[in-house]
Protein backbone atom coordinates (compact mmCIF):
# COMPACT_ATOMS: atom_id res chain seq x y z
CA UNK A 1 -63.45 11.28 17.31
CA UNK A 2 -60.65 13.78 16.81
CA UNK A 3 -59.51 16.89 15.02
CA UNK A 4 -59.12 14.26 11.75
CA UNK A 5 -61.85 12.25 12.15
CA UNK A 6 -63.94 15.30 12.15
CA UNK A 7 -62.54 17.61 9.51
CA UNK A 8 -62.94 14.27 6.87
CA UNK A 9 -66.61 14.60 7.83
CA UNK A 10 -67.00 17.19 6.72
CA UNK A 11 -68.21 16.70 3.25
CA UNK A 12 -66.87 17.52 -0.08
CA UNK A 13 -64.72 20.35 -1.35
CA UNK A 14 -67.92 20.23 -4.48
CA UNK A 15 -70.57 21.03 -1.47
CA UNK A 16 -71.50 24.36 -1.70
CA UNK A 17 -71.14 25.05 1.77
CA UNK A 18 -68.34 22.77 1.98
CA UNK A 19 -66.01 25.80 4.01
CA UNK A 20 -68.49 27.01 6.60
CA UNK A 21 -68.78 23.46 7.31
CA UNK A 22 -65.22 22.76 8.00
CA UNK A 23 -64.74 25.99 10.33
CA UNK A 24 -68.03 25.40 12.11
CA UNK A 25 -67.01 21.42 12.81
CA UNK A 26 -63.76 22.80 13.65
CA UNK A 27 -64.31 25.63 15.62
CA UNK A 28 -66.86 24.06 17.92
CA UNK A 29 -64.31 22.66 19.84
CA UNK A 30 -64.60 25.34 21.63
CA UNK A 31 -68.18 26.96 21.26
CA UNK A 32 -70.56 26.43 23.92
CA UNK A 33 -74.25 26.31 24.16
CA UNK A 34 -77.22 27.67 22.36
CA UNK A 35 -75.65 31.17 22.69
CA UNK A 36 -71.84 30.44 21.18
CA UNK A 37 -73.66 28.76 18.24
CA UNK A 38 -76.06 31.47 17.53
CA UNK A 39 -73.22 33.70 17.27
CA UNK A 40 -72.25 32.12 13.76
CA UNK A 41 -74.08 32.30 10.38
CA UNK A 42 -76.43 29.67 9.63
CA UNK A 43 -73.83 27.82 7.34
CA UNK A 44 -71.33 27.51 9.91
CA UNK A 45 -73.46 26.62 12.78
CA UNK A 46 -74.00 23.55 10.40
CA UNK A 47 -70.88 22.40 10.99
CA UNK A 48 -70.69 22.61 14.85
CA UNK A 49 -74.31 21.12 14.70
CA UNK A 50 -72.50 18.37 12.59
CA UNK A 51 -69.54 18.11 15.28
CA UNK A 52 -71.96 17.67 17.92
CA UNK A 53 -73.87 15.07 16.39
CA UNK A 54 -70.28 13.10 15.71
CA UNK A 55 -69.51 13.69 19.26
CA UNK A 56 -72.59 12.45 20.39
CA UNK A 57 -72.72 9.23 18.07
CA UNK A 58 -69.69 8.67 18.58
CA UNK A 59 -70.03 8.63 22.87
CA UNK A 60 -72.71 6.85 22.74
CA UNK A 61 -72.28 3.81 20.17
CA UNK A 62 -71.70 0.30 21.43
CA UNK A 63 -68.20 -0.57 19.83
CA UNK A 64 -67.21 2.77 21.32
CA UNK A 65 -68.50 2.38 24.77
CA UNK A 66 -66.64 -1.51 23.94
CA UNK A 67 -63.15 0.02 23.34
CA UNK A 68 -63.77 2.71 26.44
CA UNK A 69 -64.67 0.08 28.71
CA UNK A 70 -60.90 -1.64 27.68
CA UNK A 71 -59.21 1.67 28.18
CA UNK A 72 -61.01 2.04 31.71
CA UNK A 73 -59.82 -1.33 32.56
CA UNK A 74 -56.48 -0.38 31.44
CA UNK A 75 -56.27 2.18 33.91
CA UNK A 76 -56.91 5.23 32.21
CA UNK A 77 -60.65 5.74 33.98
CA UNK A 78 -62.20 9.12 33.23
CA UNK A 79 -59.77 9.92 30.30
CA UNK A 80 -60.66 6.27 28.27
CA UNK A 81 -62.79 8.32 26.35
CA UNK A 82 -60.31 10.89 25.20
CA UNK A 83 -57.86 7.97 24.15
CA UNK A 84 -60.28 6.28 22.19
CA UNK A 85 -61.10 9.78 20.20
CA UNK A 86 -56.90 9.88 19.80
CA UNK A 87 -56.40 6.63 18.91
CA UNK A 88 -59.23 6.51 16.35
CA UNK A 89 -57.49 9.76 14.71
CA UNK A 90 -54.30 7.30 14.60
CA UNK A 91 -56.11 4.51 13.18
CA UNK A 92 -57.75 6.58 10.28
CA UNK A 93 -54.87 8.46 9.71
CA UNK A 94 -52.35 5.44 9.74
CA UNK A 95 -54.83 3.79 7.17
CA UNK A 96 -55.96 6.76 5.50
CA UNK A 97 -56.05 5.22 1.91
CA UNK A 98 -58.18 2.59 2.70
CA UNK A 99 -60.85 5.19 4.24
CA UNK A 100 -60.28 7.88 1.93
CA UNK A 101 -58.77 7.15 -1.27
CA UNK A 102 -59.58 10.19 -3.64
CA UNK A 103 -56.56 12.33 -1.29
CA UNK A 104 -53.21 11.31 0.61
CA UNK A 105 -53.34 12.42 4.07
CA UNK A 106 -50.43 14.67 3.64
CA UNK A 107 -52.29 17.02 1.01
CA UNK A 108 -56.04 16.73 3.00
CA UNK A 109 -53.67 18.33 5.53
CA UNK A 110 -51.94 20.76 3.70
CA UNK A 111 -55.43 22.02 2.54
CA UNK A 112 -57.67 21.57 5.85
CA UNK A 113 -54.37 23.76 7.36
CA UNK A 114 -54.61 26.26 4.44
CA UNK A 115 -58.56 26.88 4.57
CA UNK A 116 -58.66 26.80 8.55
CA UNK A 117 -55.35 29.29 8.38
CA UNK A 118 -57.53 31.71 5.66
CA UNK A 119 -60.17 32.00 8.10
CA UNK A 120 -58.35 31.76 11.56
CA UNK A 121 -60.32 35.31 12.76
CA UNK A 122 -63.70 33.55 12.80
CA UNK A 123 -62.24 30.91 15.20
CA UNK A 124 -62.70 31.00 19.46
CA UNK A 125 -59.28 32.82 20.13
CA UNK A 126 -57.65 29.61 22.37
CA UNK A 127 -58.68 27.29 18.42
CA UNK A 128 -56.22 30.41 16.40
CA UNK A 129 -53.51 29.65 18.34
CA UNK A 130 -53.68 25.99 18.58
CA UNK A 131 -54.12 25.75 14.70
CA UNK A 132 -50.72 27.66 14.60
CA UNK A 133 -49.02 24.65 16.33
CA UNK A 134 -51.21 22.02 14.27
CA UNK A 135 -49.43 23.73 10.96
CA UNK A 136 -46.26 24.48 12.38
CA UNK A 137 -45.97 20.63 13.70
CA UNK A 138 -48.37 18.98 11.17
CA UNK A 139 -50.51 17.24 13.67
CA UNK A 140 -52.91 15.72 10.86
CA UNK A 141 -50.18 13.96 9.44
CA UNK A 142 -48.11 13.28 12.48
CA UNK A 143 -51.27 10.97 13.98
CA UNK A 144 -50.08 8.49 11.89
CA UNK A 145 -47.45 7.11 13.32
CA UNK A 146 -46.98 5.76 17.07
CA UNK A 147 -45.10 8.58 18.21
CA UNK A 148 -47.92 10.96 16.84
CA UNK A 149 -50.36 9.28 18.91
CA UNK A 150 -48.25 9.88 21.92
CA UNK A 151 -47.32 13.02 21.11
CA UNK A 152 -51.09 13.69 21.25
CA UNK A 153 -52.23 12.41 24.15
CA UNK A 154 -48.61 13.52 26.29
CA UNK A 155 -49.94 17.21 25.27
CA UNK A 156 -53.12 16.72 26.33
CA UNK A 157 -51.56 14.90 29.86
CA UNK A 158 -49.75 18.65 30.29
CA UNK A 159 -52.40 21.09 29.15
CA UNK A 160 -55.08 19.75 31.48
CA UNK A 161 -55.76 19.62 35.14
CA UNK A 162 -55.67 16.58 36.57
CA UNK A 163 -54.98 14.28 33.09
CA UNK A 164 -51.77 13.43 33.76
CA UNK A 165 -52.90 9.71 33.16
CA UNK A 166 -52.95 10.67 29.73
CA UNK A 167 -49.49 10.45 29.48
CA UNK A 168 -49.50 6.35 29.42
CA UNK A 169 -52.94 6.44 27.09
CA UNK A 170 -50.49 5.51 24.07
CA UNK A 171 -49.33 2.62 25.36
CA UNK A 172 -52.56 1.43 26.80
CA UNK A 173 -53.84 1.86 23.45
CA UNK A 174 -50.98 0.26 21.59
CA UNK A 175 -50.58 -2.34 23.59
CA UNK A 176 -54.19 -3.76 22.73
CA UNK A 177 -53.89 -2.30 19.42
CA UNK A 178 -55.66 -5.14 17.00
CA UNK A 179 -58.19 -4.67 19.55
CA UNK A 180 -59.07 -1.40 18.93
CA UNK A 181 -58.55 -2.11 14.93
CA UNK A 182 -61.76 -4.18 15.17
CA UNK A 183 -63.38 -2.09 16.71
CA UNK A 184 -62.37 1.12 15.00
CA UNK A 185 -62.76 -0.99 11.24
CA UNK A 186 -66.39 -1.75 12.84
CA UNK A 187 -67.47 1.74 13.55
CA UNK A 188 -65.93 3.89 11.01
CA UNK A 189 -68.86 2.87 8.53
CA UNK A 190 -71.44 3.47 10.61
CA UNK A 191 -69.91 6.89 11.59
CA UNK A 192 -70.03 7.69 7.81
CA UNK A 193 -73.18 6.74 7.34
CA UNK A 194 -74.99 8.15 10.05
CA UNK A 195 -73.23 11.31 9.06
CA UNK A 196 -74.02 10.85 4.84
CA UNK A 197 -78.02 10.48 6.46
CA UNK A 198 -77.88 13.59 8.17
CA UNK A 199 -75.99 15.91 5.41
């Protein structure tokens, strides 16, 4: 799952730790190992102990490893995985009423922005200046649509080595796309659940 996926994880804003949650799950995008955790208070490392455990659900459940195999076939290989997370993000986000209803996307992104923007100093320096673009461009909000998506993924194709493949991961995805609403509609609960059990 990606950046939206993850920050509705989270919890809820009445959780007392509810904050150090959403910077920890945030932030470990880019903390490594034992050591990068242990450099965060206990409440925080909850929530990159939280983001691993979505990233590992998540890589290894069956409807996943389903729509990866798809996005392999569709020529994307290594990188299937990292269009599924994408186009996941643009399935909840495109539907984001019917997963969350208590909050329209736009203001869950106008406050995720303003409470990750608040605390921006106790973020891996590469995360500060990525969440400046994620404001200034409205990323949350902008994975609804198609041309979010590949937005997404054409940044990604630019940013990293050898993932120039990611370029055509929007199409691939859209072409298939009730596909991957099955499959998406399928694991979303048992995401949330999984999560809710270990909260």
């Amino acid at each position: 799952m990606n950046f939206l996926a993850h920050l509705l994880l989270s919890g809820s804003p009445t959780d007392s730790d509810y904050a150090d949650v959403v910077v920890g799950n945030f932030a470990a995008e880019a903390v490594r190992g034992r050591a990068g955790l242990l450099a965060y208070p206990e409440s925080v490392q909850r929530g990159i102990r939280l983001h691993r455990f979505i990233d590992s659900f998540t890589d290894e459940h069956s409807i996943v490893r389903r729509t990866t195999a798809r996005l392999r076939a569709a020529g994307l290989g290594k990188w299937a995985g990292v269009v599924s997370d994408v186009g996941f993000d643009h399935l909840l986000a495109r539907d984001f009423a019917r997963y969350h209803p208590q909050e329209p996307l736009p203001e869950f992104a106008q406050r995720m922005y303003q409470l990750l923007h608040q605390r921006r100093h106790e973020l891996p320096e590469r995360l500060q200046e990525m969440l400046h673009y994620m404001r200034q461009h409205d990323w949350l909000t902008g994975y609804a649509h198609p041309e979010g998506l590949h937005r997404a993924l054409l940044g990604l194709s630019r940013r990293v080595p050898a993932a120039g493949v990611l370029a055509t991961g929007a199409a691939a995805f859209l072409k298939e796309l009730p596909a991957y609403e099955a499959d998406f509609a399928e694991f979303w609960p048992e995401l949330r659940a999984a999560v809710d059990e270990i909260r």
